[in-house]
Protein backbone atom coordinates (compact mmCIF):
# COMPACT_ATOMS: atom_id res chain seq x y z
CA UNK A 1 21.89 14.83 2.12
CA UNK A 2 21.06 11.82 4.15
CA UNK A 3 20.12 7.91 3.46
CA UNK A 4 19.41 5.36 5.92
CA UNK A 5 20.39 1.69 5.33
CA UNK A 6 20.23 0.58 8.64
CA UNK A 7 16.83 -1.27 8.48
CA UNK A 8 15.39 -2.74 4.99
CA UNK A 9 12.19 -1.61 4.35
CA UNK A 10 9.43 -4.55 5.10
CA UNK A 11 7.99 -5.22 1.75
CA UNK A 12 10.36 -5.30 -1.11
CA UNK A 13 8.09 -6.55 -3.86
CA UNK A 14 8.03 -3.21 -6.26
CA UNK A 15 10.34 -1.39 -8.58
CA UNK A 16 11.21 2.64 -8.00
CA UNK A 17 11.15 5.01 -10.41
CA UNK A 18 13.27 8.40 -9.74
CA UNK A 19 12.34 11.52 -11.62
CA UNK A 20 14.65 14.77 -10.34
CA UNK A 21 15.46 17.70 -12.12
CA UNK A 22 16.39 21.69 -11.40
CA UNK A 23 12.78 23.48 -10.36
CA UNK A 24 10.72 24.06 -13.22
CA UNK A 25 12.36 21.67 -16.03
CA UNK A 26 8.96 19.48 -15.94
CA UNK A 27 9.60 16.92 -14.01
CA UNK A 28 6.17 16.89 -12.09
CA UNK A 29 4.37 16.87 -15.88
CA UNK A 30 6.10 13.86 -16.55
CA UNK A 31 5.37 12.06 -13.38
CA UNK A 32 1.35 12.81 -13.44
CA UNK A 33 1.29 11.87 -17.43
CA UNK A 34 2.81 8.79 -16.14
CA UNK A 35 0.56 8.12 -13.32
CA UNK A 36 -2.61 8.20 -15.55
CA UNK A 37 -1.12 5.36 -17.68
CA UNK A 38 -1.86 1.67 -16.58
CA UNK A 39 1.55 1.01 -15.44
CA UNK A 40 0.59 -0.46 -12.27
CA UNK A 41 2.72 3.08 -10.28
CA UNK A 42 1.98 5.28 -7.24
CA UNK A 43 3.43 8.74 -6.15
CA UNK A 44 5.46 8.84 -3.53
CA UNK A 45 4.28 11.74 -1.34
CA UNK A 46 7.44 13.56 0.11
CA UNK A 47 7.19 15.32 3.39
CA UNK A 48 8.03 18.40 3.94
CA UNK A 49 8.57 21.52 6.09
CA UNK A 50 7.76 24.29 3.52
CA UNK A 51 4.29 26.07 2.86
CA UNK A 52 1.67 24.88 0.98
CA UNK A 53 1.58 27.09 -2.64
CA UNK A 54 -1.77 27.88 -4.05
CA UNK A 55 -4.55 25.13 -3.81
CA UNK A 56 -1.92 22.13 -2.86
CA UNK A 57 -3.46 19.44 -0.74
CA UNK A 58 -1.70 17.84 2.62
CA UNK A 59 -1.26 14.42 2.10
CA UNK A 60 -1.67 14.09 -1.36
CA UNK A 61 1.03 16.85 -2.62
CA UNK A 62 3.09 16.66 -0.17
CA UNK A 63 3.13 15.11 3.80
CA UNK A 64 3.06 19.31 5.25
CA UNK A 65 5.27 18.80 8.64
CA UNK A 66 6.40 21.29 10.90
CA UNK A 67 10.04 21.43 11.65
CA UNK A 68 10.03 20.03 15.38
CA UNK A 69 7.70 17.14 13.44
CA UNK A 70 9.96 16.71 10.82
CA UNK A 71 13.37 16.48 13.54
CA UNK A 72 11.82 13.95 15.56
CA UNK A 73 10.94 11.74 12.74
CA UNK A 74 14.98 12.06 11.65
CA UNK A 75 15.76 11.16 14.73
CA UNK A 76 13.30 8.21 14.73
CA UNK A 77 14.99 6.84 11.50
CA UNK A 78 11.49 7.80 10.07
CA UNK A 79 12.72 8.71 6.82
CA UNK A 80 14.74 6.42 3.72
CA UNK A 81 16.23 9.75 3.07
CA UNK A 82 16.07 13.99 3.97
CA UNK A 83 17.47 16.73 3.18
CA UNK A 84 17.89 20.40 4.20
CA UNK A 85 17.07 21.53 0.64
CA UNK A 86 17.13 25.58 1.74
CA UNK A 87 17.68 26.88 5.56
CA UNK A 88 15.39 25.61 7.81
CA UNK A 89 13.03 24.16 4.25
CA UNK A 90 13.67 20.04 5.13
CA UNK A 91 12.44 17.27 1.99
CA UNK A 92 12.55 13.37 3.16
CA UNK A 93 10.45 10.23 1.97
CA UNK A 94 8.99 8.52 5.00
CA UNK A 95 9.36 4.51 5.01
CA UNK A 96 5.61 4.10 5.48
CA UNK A 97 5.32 5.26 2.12
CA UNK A 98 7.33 3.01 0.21
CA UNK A 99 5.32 0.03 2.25
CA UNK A 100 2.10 1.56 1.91
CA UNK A 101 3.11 1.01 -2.07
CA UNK A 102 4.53 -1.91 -2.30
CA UNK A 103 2.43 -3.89 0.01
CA UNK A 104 -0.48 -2.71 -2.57
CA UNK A 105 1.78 -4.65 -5.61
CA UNK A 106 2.26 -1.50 -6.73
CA UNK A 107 5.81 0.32 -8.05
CA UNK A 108 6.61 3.53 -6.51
CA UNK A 109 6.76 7.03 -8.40
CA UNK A 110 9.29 9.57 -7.28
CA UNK A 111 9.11 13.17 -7.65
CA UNK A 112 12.10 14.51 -5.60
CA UNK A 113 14.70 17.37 -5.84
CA UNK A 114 18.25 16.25 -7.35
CA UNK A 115 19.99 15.32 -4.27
CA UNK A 116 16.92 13.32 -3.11
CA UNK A 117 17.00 11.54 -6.14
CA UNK A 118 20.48 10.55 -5.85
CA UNK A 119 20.48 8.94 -2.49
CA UNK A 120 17.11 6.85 -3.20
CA UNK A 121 18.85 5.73 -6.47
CA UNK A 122 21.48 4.96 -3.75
CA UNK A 123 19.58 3.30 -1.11
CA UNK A 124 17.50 1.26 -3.64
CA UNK A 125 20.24 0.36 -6.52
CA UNK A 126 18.96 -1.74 -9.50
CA UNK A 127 15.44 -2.25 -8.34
CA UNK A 128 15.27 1.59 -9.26
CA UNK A 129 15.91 3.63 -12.64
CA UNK A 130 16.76 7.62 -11.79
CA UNK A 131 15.77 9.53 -14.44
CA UNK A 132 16.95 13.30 -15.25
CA UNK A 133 14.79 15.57 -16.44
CA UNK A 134 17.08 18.88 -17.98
CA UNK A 135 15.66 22.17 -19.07
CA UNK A 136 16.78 23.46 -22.53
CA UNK A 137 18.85 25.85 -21.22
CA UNK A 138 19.02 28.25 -17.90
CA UNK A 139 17.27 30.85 -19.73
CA UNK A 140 14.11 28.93 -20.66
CA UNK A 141 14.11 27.36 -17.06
CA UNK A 142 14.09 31.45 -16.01
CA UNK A 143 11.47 31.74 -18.34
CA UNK A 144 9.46 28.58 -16.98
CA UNK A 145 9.61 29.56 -13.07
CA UNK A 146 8.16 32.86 -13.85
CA UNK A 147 5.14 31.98 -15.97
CA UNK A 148 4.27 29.46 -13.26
CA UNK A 149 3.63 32.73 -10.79
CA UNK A 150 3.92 30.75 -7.76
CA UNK A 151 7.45 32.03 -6.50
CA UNK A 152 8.67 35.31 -5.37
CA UNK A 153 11.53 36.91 -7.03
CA UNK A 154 14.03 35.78 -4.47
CA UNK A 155 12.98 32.38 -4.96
CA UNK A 156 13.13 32.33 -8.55
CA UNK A 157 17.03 33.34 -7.94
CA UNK A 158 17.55 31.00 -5.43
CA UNK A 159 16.33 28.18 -7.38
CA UNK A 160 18.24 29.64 -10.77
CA UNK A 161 21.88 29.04 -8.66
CA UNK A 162 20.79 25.85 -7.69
CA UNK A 163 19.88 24.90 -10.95
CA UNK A 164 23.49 25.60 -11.66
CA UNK A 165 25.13 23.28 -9.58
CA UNK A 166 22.16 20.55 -10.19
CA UNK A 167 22.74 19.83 -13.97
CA UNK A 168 26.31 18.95 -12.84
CA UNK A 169 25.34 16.03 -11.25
CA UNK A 170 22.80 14.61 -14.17
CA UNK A 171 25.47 11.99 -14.91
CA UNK A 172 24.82 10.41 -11.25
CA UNK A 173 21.39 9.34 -13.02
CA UNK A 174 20.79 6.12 -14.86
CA UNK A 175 19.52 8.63 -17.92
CA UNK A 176 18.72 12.07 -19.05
CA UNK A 177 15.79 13.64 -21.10
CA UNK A 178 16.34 17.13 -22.13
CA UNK A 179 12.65 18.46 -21.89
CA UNK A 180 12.40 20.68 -25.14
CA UNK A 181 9.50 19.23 -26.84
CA UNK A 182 7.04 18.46 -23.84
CA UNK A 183 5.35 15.81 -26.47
CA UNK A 184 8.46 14.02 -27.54
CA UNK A 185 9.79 14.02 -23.41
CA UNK A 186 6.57 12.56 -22.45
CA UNK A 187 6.91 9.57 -25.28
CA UNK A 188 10.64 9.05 -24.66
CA UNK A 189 10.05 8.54 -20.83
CA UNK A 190 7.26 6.06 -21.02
CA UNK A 191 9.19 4.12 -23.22
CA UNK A 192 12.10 4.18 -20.55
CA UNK A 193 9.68 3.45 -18.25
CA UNK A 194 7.76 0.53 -19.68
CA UNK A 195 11.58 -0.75 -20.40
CA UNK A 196 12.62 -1.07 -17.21
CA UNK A 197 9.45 -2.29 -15.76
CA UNK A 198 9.18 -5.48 -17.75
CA UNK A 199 12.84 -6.37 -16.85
């Protein structure tokens, strides 16, 4: 895990909002129900060194680097933060991102694994609210990776023991949801969200 402070981004007019939670709790639901709504918000799009899965677009999904890309941009203090999320599998939100939003007036949307999500509630303190998004229980999360068919069975156990260690470190975010009832999740975070915006 890595955050940069040593230059302030150019344009801080906007508010962040953090969404992280264990792969497949329903984070990414929560974020695109919240993007259709007119709160003035924009997704960050992390970059990446991982494939694409199924029909997943470059540059709207995700920023699709290769790894020499993606080292030469840490070393160009490209990134606010990165991360070596699994061996040689690199996450990091590039600057121009965060100005590309805010120099629209708009706030910026995050989408980003736990540890992500913890240094960009780090790097940006009270102009952002982290919110945790927690699966029922281990077994439903199982349950959840699976029916999405998108991951092999390796990956599914990788990202059940990571899910372990991740809902240890919910309390290093502002608040939680426990995603049980998709309907009721969906309500209680806009209401967080339109909260926190208007302050």
């Amino acid at each position: 895990m890595h955050s940069s402070n040593d230059s302030e981004l150019g344009n801080r007019r906007g508010k962040a909002l953090i969404f992280s939670a264990p792969s497949g709790a329903g984070k990414t639901t929560i974020v695109h129900h919240l993007l259709q709504l007119d709160l003035g918000l924009e997704f960050s799009i992390s970059a990446t060194t991982r494939e694409k899965r199924g029909d997943e677009i470059d540059g709207k999904d995700y920023h699709f680097l290769g790894l020499s890309e993606f080292k030469s941009k840490i070393l160009d203090h490209e990134f606010v933060e990165w991360q070596e999320v699994y061996a040689n599998q690199f996450y990091g939100t590039l600057r121009t991102e965060i100005d590309r939003i805010w120099s629209s007036g708009r706030h910026v949307i995050f989408d980003v694994d736990v540890e992500g999500g913890i240094n960009l509630k780090r790097y940006f303190k009270s102009d952002a609210l982290s919110i945790f998004i927690e699966p029922p229980s281990i077994d439903i999360l199982e349950e959840r990776l699976r029916l999405r068919n998108t991951d092999s069975e390796g990956s599914i156990q990788n990202r059940i023991r990571k899910a372990g260690s991740e809902l240890t470190k919910s309390n290093q975010y502002d608040c939680t949801l426990v995603n049980k009832d998709l309907t009721k999740t969906l309500q209680k975070a806009e209401l967080i969200v339109r909260e926190f915006l208007i302050t």
